[in-house]
C-alpha atoms as a PDB file:
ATOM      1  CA  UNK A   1     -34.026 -31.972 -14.077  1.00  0.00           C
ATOM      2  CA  UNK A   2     -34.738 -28.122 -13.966  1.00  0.00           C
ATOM      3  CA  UNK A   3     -32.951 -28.468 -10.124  1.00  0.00           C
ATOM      4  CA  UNK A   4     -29.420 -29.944 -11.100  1.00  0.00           C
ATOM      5  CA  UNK A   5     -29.049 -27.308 -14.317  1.00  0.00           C
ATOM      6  CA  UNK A   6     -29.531 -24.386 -11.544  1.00  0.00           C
ATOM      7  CA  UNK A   7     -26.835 -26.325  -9.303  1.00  0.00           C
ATOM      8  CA  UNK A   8     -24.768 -27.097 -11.627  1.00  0.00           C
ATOM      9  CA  UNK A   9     -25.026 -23.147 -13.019  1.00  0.00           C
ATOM     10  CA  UNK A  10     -24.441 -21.988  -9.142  1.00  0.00           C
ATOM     11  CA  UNK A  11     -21.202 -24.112  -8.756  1.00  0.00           C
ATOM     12  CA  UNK A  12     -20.179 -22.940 -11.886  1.00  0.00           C
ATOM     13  CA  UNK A  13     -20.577 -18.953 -11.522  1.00  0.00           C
ATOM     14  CA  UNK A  14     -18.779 -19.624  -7.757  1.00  0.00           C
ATOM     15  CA  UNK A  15     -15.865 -20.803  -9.265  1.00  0.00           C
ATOM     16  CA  UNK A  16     -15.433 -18.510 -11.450  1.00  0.00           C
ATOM     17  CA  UNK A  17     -15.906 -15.720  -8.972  1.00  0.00           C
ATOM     18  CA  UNK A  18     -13.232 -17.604  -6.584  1.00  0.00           C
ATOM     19  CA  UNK A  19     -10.321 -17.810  -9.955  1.00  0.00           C
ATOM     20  CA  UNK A  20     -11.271 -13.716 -10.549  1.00  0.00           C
ATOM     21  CA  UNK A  21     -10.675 -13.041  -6.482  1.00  0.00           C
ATOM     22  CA  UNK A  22      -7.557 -15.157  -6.808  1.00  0.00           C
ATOM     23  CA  UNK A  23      -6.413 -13.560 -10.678  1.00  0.00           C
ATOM     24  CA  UNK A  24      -7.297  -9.936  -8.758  1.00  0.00           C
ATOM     25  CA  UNK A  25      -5.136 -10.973  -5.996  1.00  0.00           C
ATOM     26  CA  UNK A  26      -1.938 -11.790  -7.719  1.00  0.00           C
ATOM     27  CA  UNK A  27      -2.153  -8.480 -10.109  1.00  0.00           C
ATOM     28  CA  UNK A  28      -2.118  -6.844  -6.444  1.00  0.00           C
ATOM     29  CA  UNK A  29       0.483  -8.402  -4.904  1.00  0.00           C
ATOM     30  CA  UNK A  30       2.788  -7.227  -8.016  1.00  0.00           C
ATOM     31  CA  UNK A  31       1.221  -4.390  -8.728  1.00  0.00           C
ATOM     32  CA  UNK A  32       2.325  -3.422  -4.962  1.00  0.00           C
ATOM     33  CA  UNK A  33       5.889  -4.830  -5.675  1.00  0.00           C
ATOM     34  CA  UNK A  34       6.493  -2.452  -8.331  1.00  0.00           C
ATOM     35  CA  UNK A  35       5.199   0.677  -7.002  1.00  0.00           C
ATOM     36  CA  UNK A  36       7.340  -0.200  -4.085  1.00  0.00           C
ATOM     37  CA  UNK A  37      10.459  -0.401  -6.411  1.00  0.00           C
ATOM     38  CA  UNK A  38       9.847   1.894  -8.519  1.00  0.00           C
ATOM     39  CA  UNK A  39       9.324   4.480  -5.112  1.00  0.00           C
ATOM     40  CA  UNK A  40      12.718   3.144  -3.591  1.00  0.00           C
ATOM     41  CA  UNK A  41      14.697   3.798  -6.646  1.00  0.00           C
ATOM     42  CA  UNK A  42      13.082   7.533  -6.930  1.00  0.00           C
ATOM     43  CA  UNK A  43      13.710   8.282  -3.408  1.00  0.00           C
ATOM     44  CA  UNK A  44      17.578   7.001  -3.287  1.00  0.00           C
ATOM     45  CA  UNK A  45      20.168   9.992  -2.613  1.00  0.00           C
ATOM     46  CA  UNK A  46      23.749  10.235  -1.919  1.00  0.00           C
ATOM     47  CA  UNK A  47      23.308  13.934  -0.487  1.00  0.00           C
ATOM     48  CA  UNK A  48      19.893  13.799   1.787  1.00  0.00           C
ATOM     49  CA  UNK A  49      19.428  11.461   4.140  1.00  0.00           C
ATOM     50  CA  UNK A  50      17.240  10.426   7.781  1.00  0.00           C
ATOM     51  CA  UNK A  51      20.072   9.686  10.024  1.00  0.00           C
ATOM     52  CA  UNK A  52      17.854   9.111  13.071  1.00  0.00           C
ATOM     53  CA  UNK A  53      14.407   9.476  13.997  1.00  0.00           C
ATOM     54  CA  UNK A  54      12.717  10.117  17.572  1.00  0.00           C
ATOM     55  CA  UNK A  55       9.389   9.433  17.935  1.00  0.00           C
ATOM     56  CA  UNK A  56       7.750  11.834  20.184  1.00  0.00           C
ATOM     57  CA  UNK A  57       4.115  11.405  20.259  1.00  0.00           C
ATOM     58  CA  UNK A  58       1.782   9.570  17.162  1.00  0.00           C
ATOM     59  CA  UNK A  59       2.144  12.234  15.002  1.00  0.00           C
ATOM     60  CA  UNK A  60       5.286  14.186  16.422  1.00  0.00           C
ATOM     61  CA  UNK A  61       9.273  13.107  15.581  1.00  0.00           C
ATOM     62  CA  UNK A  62      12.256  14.950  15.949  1.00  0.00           C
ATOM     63  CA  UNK A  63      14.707  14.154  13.198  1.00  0.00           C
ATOM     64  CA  UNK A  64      18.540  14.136  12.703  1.00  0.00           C
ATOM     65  CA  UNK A  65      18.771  14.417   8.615  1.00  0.00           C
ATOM     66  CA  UNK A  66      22.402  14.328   7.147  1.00  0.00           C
ATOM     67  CA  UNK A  67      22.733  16.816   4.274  1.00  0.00           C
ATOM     68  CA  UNK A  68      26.126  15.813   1.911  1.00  0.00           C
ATOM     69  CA  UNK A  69      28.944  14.799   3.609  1.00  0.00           C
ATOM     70  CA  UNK A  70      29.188  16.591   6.984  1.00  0.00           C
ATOM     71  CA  UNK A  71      26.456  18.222   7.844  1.00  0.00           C
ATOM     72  CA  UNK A  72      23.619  17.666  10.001  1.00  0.00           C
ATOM     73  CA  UNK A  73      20.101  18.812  10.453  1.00  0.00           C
ATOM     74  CA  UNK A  74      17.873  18.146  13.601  1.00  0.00           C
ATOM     75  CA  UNK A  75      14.319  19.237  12.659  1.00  0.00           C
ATOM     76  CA  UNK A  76      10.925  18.842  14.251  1.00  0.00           C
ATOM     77  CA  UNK A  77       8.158  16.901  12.047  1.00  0.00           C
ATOM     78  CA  UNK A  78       4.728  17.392  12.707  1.00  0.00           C
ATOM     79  CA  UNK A  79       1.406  16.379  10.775  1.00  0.00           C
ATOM     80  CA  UNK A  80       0.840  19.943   9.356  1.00  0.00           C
ATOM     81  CA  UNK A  81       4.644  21.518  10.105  1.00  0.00           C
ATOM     82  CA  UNK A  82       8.515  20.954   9.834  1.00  0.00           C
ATOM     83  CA  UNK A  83      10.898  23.085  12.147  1.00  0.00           C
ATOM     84  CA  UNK A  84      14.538  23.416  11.731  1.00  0.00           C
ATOM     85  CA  UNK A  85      15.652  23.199  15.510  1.00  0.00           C
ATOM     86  CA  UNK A  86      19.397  23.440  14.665  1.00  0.00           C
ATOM     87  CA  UNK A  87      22.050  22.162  12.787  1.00  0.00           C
ATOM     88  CA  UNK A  88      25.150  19.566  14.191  1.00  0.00           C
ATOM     89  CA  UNK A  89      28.368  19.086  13.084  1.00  0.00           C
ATOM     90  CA  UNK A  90      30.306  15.366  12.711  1.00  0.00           C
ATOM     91  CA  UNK A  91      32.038  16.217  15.644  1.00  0.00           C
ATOM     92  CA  UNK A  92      29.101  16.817  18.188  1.00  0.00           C
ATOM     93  CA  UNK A  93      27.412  13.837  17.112  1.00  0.00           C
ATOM     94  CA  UNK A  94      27.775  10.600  19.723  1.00  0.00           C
ATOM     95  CA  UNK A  95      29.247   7.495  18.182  1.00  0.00           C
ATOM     96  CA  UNK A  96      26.639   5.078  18.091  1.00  0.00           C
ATOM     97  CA  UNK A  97      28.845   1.581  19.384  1.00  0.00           C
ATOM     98  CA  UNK A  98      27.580  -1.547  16.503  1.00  0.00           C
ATOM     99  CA  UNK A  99      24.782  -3.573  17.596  1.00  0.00           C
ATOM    100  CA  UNK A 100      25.891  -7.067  18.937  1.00  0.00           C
ATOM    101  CA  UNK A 101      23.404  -9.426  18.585  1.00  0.00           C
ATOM    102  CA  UNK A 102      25.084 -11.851  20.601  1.00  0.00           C
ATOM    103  CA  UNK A 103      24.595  -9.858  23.502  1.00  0.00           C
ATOM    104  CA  UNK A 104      20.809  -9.798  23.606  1.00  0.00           C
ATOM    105  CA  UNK A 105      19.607 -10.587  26.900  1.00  0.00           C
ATOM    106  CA  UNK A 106      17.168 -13.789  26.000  1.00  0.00           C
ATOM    107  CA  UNK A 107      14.340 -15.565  28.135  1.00  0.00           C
ATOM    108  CA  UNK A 108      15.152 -18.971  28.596  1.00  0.00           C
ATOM    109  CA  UNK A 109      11.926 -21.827  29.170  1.00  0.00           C
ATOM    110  CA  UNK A 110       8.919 -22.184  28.759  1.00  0.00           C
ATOM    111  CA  UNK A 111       6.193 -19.986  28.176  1.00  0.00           C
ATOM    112  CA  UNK A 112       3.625 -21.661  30.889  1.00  0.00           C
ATOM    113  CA  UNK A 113       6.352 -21.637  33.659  1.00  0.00           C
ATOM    114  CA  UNK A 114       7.175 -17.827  32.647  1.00  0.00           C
ATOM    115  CA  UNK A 115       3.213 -16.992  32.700  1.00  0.00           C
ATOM    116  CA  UNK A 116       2.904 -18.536  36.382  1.00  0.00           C
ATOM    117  CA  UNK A 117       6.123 -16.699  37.685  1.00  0.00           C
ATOM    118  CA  UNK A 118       4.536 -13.396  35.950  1.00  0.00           C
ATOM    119  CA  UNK A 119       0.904 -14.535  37.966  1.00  0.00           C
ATOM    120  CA  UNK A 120       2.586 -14.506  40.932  1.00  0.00           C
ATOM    121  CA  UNK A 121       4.504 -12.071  40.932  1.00  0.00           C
ATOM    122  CA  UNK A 122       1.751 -10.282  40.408  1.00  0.00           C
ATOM    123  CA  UNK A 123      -0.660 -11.907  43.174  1.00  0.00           C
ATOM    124  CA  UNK A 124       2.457 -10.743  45.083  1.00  0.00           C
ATOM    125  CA  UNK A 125       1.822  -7.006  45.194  1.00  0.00           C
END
């Protein structure tokens, strides 16, 4: 008798560690969704904005930053530094053409015949 009561106390202690993981796991997920919203509305501008980014190395980017309605900013980003590297206007910036996704160059077949091509192609050399 005293070995069901124990069972019976062990199943009933894991379930209600499983609902806590699962109530702790929803107050996360919109916990997260509001911090994120509540950051993107706090960090929308109409006068400061990342045009383009270059990554250079993990922790290195060179930036183009567009500062109210003409003017342009490339600066260097670092972990511990920011450089101002010079300043563009709209008319030396390169028109970037609209991505056409109908263009995209696509693989066509199956994955096992395009793993043997890549095998020998590689025995090859």
């Amino acid at each position: 008798m005293m070995l069901l009561s124990s069972t019976g106390e062990s199943l009933f202690q894991l379930v209600i560690v499983v609902f806590c993981f699962i109530v702790i796991l929803i107050m996360t997920y919109y916990t997260t969704r509001w911090i994120a919203g509540y950051q993107k509305t706090q960090s929308i501008s109409n006068n400061l904005s990342v045009a383009e980014t270059l990554k250079l190395t993990t922790d290195k980017y060179v930036q183009l930053v567009k500062a109210g309605k003409d003017r342009y900013f490339v600066i260097a980003v670092s972990k511990n530094d920011i450089t101002l590297l010079g300043e563009l206007s709209t008319e030396e910036l390169k028109e970037v053409p609209d991505f056409d996704k109908e263009n995209i160059p696509t693989v066509q077949g199956d994955f096992n015949e395009i793993l043997k091509k890549f095998k020998k192609h590689k025995a090859d050399k």
